[in-house]
C-alpha atoms as a PDB file:
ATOM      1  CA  UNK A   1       0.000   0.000   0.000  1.00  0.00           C
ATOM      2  CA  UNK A   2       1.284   3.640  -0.480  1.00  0.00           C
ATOM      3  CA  UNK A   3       2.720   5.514   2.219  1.00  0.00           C
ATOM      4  CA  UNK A   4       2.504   8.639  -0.307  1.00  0.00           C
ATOM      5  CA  UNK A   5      -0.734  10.953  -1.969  1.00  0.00           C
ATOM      6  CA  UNK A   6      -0.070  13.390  -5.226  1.00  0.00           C
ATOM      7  CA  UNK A   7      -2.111  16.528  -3.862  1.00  0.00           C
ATOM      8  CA  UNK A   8      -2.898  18.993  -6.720  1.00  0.00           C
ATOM      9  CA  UNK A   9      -3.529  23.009  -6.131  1.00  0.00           C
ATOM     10  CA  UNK A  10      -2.998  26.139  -7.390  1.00  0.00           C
ATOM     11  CA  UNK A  11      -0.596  28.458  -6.228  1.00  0.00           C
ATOM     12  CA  UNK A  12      -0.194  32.299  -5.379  1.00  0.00           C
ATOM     13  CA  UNK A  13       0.240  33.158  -9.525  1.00  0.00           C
ATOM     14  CA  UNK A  14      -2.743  31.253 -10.015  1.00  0.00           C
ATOM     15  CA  UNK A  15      -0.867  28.050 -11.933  1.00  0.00           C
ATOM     16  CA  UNK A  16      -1.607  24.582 -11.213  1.00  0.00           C
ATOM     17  CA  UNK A  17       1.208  22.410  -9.449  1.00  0.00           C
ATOM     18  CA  UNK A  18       1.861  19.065  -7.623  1.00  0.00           C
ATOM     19  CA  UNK A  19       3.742  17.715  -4.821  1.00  0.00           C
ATOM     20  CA  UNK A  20       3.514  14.054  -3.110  1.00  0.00           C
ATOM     21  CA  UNK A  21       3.000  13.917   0.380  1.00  0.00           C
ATOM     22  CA  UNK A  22       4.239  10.911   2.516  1.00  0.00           C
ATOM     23  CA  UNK A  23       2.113   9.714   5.287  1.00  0.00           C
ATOM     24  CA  UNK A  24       3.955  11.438   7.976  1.00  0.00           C
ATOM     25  CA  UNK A  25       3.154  14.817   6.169  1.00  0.00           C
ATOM     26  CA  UNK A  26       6.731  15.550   4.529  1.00  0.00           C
ATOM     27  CA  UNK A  27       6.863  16.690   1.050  1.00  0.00           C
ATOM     28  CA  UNK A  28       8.951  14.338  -0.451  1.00  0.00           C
ATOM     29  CA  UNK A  29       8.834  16.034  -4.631  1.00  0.00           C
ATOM     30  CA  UNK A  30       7.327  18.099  -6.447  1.00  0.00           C
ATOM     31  CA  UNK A  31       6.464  19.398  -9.425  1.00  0.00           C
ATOM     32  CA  UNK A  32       9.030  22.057  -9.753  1.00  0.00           C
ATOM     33  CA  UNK A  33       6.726  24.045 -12.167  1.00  0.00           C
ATOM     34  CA  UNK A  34       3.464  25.231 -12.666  1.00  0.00           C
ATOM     35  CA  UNK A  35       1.050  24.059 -15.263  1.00  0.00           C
ATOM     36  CA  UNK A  36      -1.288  26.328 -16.940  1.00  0.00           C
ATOM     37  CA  UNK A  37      -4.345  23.656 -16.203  1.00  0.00           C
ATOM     38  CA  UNK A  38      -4.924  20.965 -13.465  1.00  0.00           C
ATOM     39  CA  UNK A  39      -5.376  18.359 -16.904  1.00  0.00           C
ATOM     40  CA  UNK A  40      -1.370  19.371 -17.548  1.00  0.00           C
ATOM     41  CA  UNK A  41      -0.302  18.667 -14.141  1.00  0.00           C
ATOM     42  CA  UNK A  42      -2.154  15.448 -13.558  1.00  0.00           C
ATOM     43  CA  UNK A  43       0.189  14.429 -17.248  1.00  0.00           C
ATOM     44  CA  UNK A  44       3.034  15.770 -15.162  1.00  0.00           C
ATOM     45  CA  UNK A  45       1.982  13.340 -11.866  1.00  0.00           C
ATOM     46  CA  UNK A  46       1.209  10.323 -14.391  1.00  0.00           C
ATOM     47  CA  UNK A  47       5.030  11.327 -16.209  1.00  0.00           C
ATOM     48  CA  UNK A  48       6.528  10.631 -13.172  1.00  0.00           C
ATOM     49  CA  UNK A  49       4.775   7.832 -12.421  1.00  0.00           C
ATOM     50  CA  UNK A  50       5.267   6.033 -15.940  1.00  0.00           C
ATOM     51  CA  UNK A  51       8.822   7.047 -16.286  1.00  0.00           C
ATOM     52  CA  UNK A  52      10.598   6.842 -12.603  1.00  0.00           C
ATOM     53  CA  UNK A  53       9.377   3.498 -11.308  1.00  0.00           C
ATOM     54  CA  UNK A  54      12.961   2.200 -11.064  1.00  0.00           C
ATOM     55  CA  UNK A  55      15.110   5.288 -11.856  1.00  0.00           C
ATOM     56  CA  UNK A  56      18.924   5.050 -11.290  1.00  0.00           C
ATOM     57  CA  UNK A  57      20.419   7.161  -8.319  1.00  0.00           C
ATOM     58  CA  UNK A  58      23.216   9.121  -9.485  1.00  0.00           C
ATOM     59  CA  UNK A  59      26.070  10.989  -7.091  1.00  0.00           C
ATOM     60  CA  UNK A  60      26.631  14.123  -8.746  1.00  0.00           C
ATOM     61  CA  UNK A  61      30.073  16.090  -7.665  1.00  0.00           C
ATOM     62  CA  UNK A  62      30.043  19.708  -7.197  1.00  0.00           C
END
């Protein structure tokens, strides 16, 4: 079962945007954009579901 919720709202410049939520209330992504309809960020929340199921983790050096 998921320990995580996609919660969809609009922010302060009136654009639609995403972040997932685990159980214990932390934010744990988001969408890092905001989408000009709620349609366009639900794609964005499905994208991420399709395409990061088992995503490498990568160190990146500074």
């Amino acid at each position: 079962m998921s320990q995580a919720t996609f919660e969809v709202y609009t922010d302060a410049s009136d654009e639609w945007r995403w972040h997932l939520i685990h159980d214990n209330g932390n934010i744990i992504a988001d969408s890092g954009e905001g989408y000009a309809s709620r349609q366009k960020a639900e794609q964005g929340i499905e994208s991420v579901k399709e395409n990061a199921p088992d995503a490498d983790i990568v160190e990146v050096e500074e």
